[in-house]
Protein backbone atom coordinates (compact mmCIF):
# COMPACT_ATOMS: atom_id res chain seq x y z
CA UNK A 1 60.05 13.10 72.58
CA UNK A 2 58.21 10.10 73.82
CA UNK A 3 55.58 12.32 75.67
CA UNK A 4 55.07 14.81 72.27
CA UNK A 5 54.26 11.30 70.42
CA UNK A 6 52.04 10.20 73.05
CA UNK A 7 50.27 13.75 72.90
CA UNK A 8 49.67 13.89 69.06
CA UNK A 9 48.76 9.52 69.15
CA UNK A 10 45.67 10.38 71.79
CA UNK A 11 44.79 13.67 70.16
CA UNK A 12 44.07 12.25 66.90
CA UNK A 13 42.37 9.86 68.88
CA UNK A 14 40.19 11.78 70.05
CA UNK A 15 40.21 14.92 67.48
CA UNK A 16 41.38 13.52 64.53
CA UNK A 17 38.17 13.60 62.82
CA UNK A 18 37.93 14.71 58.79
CA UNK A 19 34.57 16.88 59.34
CA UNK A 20 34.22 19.32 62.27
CA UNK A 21 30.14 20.54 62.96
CA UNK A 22 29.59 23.42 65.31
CA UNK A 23 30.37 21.86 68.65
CA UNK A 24 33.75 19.81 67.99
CA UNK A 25 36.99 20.42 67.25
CA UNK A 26 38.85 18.84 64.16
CA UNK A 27 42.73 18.80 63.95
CA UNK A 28 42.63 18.04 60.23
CA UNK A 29 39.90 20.56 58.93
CA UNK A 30 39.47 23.66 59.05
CA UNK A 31 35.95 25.90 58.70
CA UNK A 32 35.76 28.08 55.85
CA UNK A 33 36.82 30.60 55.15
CA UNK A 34 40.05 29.59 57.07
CA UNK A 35 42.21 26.88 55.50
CA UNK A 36 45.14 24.63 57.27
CA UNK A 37 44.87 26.18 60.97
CA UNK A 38 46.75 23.49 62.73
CA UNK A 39 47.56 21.05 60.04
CA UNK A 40 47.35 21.22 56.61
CA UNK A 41 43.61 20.21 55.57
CA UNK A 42 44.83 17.45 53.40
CA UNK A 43 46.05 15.46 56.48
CA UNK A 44 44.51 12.05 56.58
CA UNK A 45 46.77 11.19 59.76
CA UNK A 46 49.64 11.32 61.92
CA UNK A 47 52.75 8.68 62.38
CA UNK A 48 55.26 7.61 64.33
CA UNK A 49 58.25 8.55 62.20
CA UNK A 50 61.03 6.00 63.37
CA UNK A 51 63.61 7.49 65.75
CA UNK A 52 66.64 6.80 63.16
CA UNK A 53 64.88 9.10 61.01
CA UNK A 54 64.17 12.25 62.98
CA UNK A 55 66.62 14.44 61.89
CA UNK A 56 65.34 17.26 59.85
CA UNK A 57 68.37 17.72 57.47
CA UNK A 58 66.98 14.07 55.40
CA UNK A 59 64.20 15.48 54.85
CA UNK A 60 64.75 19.11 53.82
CA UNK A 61 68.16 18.05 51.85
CA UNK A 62 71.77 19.11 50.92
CA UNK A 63 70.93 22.02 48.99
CA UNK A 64 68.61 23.32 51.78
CA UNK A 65 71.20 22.71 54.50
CA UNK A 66 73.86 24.65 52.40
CA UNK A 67 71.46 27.20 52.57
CA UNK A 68 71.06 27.51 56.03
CA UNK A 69 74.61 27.06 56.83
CA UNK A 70 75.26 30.17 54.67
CA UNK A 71 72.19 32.31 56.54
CA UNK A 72 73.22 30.94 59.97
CA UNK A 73 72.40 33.56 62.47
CA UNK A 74 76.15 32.59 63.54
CA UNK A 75 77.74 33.22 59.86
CA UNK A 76 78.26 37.25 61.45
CA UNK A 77 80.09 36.47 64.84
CA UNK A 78 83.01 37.12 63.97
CA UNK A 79 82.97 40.66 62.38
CA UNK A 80 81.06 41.39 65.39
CA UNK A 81 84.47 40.60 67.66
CA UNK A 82 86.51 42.72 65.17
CA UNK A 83 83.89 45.35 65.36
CA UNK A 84 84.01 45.33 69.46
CA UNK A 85 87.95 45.21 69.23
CA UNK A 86 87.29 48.14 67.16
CA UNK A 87 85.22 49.98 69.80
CA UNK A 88 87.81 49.15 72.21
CA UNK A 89 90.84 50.92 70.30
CA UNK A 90 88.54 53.62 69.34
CA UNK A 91 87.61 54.22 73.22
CA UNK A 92 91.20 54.52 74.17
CA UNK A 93 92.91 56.63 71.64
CA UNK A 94 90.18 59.11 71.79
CA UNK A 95 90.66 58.69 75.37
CA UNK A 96 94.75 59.47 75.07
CA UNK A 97 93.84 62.39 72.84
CA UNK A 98 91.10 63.48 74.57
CA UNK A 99 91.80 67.27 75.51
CA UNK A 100 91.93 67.33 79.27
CA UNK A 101 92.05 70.71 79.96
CA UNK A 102 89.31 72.59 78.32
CA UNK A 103 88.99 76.26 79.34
């Protein structure tokens, strides 16, 4: 985490300019026609968000998290055992009624 911050701290530094000309490179603007390339052209700056509040679920809120609990990619698992169960006990009875000798 500490090395990200230390990444994004110096490259503002160094690129965090509000106007870009042709030979430099701006994190906060983009050149038209483009819009919002890296970050969001209204950026004035980047902070240190203390590390007691870096987890995402303050931010985006209950009613988002509900959300996402309901769309897990998770929320399916377990029809997917019942459905491989399934497979299973389908494999052998068509195995024990399988014709074997076929003339």
């Amino acid at each position: 985490m500490n090395a990200y911050i230390n990444l994004f701290t110096y490259a503002q530094q160094f690129y965090g300019r509000k106007f870009s000309d042709e030979f430099s490179f701006s994190m906060f603007y983009s050149i038209p026609p483009y819009h919002d390339l890296i970050f969001s052209d209204a950026t004035r700056g980047l902070r240190v968000v203390d590390s007691d509040k870096r987890w995402f679920d303050a931010y985006l809120g209950p009613n988002f998290m509900r959300a996402r609990r309901i769309t897990d990619c998770h929320a399916g698992a377990s029809s997917l055992q019942i459905s491989a169960f399934g497979s299973l006990l389908l494999a052998v009875v068509g195995a024990l009624y399988w014709p074997r000798n076929i003339l």
